[in-house]
N, C-alpha and C. Protein backbone atom coordinates (compact mmCIF):
# COMPACT_ATOMS: atom_id res chain seq x y z
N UNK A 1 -39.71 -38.27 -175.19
CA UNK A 1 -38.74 -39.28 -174.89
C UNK A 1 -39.35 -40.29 -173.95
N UNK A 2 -39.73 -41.56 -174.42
CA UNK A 2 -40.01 -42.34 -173.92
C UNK A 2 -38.92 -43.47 -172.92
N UNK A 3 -39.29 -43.79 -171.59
CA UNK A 3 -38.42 -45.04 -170.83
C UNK A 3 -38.58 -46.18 -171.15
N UNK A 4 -38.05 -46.53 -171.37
CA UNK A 4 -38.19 -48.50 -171.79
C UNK A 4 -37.63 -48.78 -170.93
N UNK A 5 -38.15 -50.35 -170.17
CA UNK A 5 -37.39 -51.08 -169.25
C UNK A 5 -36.17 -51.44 -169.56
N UNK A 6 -35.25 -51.21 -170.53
CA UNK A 6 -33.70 -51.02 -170.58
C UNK A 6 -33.59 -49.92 -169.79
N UNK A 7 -33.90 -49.34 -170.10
CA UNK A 7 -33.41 -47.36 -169.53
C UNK A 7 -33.52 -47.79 -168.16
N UNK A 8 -34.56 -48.47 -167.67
CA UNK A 8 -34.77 -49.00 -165.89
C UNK A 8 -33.86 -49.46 -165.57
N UNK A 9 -33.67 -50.56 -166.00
CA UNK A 9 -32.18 -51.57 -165.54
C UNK A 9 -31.13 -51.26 -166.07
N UNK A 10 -30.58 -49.94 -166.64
CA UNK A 10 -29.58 -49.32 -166.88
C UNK A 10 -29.04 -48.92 -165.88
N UNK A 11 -30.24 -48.04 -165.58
CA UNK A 11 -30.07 -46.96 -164.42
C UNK A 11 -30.08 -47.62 -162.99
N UNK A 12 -30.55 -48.27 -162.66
CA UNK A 12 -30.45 -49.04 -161.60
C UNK A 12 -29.53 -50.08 -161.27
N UNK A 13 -28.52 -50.24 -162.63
CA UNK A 13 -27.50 -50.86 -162.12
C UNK A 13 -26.37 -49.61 -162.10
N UNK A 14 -26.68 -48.46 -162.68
CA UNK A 14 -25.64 -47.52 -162.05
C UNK A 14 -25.68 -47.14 -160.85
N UNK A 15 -27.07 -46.86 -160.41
CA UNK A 15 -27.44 -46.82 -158.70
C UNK A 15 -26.52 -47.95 -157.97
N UNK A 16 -26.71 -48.72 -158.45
CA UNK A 16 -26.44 -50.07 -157.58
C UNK A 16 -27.79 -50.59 -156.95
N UNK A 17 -28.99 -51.09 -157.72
CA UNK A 17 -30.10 -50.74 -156.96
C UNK A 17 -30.53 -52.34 -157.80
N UNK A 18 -31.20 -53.44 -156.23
CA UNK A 18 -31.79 -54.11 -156.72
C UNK A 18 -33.02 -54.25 -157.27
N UNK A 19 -33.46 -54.56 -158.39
CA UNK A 19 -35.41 -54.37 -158.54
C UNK A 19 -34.98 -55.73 -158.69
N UNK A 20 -36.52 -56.07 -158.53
CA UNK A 20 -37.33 -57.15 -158.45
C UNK A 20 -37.77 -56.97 -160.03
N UNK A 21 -37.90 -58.07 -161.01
CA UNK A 21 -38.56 -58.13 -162.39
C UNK A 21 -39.05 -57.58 -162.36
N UNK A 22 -40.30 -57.90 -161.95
CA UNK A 22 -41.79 -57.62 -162.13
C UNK A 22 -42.03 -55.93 -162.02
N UNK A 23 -41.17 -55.22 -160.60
CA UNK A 23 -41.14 -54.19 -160.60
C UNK A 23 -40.40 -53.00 -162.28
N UNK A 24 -39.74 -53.54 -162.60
CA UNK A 24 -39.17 -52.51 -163.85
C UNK A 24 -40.12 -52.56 -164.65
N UNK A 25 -41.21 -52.93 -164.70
CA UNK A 25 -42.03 -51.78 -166.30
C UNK A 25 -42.88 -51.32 -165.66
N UNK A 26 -43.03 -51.51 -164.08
CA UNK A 26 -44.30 -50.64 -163.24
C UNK A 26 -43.38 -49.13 -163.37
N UNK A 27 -42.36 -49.08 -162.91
CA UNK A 27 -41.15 -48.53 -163.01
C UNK A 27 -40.88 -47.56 -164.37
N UNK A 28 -40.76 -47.96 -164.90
CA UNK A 28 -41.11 -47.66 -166.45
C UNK A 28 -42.77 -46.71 -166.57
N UNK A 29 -43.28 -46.88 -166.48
CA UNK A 29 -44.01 -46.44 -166.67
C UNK A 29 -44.54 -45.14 -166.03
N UNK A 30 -44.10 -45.22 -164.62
CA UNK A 30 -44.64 -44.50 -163.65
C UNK A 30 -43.56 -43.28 -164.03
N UNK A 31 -42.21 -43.47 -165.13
CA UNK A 31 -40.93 -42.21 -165.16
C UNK A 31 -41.68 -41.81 -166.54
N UNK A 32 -42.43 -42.65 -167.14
CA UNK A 32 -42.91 -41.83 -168.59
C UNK A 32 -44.17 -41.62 -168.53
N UNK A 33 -44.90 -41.36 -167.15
CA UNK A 33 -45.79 -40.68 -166.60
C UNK A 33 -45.34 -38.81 -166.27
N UNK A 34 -44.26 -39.58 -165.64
CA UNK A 34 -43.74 -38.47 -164.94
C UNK A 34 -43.26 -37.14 -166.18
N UNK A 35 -42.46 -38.22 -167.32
CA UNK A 35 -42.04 -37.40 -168.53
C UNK A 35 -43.29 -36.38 -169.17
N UNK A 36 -44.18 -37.43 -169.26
CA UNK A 36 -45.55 -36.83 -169.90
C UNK A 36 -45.81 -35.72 -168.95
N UNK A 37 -46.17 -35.68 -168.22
CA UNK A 37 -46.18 -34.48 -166.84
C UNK A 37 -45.62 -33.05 -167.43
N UNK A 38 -44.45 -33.52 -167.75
CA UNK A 38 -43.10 -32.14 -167.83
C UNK A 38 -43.77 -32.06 -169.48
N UNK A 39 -43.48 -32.94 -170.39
CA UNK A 39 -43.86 -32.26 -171.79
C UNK A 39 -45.42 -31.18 -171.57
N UNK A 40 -46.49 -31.59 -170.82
CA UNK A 40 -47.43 -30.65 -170.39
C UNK A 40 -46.86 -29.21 -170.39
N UNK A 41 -46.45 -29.06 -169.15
CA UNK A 41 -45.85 -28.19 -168.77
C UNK A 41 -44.75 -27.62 -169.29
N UNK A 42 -43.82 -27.68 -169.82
CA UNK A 42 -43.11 -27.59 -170.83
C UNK A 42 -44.19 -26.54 -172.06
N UNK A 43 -44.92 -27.22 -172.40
CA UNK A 43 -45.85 -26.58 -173.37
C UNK A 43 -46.93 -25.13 -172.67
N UNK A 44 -46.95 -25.11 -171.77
CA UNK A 44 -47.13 -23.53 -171.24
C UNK A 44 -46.80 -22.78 -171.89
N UNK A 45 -47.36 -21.20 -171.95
CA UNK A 45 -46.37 -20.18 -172.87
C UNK A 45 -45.99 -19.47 -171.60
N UNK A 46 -44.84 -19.20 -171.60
CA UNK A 46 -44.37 -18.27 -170.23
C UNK A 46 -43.57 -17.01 -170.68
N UNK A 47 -43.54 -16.65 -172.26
CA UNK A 47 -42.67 -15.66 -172.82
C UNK A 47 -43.68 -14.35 -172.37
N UNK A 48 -44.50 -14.90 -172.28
CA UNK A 48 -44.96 -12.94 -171.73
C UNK A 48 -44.75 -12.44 -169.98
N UNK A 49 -44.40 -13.64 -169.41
CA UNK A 49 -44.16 -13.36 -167.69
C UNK A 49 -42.98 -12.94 -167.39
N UNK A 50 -42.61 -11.64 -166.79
CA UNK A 50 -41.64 -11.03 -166.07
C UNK A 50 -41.20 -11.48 -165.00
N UNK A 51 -40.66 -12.61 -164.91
CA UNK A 51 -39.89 -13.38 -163.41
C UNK A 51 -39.93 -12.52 -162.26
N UNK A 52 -39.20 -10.98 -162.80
CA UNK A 52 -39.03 -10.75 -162.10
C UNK A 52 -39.34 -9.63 -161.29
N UNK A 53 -40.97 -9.56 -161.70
CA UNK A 53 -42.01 -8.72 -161.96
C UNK A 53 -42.81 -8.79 -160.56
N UNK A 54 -43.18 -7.96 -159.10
CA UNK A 54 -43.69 -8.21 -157.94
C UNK A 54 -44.82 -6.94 -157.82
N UNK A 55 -45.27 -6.76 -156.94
CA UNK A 55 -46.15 -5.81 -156.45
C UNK A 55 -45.58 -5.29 -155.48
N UNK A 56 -45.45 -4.10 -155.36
CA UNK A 56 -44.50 -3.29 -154.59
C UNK A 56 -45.23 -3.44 -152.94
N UNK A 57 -43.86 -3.46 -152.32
CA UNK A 57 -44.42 -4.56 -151.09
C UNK A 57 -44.78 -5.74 -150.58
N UNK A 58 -44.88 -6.77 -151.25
CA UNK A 58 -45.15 -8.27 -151.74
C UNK A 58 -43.67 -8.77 -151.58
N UNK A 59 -44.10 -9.25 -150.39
CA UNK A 59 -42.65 -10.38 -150.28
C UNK A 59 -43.30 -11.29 -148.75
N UNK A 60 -41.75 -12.13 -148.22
CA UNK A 60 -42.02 -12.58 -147.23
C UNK A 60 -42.30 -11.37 -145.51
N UNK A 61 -43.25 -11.50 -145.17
CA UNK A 61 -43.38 -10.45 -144.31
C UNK A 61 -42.13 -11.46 -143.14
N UNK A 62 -41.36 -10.45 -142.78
CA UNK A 62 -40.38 -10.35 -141.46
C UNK A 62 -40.85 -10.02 -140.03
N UNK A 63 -40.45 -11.31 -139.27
CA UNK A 63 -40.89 -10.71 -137.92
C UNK A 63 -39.69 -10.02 -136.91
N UNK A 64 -39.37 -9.65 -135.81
CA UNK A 64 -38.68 -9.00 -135.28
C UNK A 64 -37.89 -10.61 -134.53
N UNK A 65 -36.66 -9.94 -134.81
CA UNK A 65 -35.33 -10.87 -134.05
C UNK A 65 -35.77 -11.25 -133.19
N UNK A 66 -36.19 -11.24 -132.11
CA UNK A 66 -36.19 -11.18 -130.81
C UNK A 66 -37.05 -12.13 -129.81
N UNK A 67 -36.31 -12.67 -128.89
CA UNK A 67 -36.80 -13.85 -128.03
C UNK A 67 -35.74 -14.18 -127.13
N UNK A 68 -36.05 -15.02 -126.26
CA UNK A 68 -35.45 -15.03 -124.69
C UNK A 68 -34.01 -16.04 -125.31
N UNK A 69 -33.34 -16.16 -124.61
CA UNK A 69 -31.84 -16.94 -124.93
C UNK A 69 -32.09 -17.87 -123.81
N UNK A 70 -32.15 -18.93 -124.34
CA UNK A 70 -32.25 -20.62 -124.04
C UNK A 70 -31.58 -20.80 -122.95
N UNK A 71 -31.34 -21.05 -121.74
CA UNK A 71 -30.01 -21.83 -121.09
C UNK A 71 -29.56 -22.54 -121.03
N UNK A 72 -28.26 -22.62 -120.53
CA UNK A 72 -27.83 -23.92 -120.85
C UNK A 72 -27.61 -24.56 -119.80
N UNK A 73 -27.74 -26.10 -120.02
CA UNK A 73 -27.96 -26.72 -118.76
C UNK A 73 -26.27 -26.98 -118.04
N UNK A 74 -25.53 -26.47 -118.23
CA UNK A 74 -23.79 -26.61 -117.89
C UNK A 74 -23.67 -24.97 -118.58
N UNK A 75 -22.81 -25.18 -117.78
CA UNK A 75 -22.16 -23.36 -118.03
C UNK A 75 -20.94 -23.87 -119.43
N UNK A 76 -21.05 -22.54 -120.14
CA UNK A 76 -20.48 -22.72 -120.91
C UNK A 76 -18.55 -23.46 -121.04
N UNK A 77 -18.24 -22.87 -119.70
CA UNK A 77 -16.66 -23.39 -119.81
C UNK A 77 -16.35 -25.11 -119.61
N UNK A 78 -17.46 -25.73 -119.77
CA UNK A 78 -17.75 -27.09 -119.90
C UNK A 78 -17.75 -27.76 -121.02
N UNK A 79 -17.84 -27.10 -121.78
CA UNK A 79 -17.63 -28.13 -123.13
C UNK A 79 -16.70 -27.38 -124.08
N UNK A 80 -15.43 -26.61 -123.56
CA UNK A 80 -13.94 -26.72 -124.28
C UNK A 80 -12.85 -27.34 -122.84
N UNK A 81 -11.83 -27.83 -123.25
CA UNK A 81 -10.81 -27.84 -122.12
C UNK A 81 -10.02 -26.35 -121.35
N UNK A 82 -10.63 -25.18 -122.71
CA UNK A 82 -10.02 -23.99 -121.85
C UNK A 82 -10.70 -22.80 -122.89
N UNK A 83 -10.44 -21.60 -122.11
CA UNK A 83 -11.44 -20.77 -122.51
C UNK A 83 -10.30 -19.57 -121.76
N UNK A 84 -10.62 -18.34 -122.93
CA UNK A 84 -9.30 -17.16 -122.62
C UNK A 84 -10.40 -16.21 -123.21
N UNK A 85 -10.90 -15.25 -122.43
CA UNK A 85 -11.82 -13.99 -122.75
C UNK A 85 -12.52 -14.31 -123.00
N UNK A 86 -13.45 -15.50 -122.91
CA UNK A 86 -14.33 -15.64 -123.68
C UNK A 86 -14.63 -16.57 -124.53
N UNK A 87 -12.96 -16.97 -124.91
CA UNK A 87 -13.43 -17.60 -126.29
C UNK A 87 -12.90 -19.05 -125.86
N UNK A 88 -13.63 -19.86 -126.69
CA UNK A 88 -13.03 -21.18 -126.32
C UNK A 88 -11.60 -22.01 -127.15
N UNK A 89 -10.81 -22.66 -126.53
CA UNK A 89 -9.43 -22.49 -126.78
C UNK A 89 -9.45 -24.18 -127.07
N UNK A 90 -8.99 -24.54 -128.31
CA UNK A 90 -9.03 -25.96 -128.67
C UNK A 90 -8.18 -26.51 -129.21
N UNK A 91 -7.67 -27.62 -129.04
CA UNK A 91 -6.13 -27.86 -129.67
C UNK A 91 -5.82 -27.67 -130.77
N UNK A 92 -4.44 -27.58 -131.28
CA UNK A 92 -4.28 -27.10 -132.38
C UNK A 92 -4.23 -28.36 -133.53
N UNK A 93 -4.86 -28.87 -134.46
CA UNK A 93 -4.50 -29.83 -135.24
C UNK A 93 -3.57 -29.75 -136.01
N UNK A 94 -3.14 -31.54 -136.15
CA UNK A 94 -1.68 -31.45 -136.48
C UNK A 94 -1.58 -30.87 -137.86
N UNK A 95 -0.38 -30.51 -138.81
CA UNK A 95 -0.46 -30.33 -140.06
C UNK A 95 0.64 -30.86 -140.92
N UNK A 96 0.79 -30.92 -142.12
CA UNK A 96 2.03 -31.31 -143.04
C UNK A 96 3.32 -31.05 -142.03
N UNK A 97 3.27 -29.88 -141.73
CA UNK A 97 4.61 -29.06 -141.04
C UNK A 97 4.99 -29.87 -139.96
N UNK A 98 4.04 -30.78 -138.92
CA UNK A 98 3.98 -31.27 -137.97
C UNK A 98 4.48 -32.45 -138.30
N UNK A 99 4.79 -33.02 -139.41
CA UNK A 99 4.91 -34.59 -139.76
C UNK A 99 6.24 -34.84 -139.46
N UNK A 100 6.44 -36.23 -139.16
CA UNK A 100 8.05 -36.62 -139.32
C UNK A 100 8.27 -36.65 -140.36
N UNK A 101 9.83 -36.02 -140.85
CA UNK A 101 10.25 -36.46 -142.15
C UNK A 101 10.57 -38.07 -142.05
N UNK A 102 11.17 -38.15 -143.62
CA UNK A 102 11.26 -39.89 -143.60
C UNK A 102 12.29 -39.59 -144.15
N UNK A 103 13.10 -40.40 -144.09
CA UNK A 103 14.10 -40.65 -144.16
C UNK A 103 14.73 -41.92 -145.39
């Protein structure tokens, strides 16, 4: 499947995207570069590879949780208006229920 500079200025007026003339068949060209790329690849045989096929033990190696806790430069009961055990206490936003009826 080849791009023609229609397909450019199709698409770029669905973007909302100004080009410059001159730019749409550089444009063009550089997406049926890109196409050619994938038909390559595309043409691989990959029916004999097991996706989901590893070497037992083979993964991302994990390091341990653990490291110092940051401080903070203001104590925490500084950035809510109120705080109950712990937790920080924040107004309640309004909802449907909260509305005036109309009349």
């Amino acid at each position: 499947m080849a791009v023609s500079d229609d397909d450019v200025r199709h698409v770029a007026a669905l973007a909302r995207l100004g080009l410059e003339p001159d730019r749409i068949h550089l444009l063009a060209a550089e997406l049926n570069g890109i196409l050619a790329h994938m038909d390559v690849l595309a043409a691989v045989e990959t029916s004999g590879i097991d996706l989901h096929a590893r070497a037992e033990g083979e993964g991302m190696p994990l390091r341990a949780d653990a490291g110092a806790t940051v401080p903070l430069a203001r104590p925490r009961e500084s950035f809510a208006p109120e705080m109950r055990d712990g937790f920080f206490l924040v107004p309640r936003l309004s909802t449907h229920e909260d509305a005036p009826e109309e009349s």
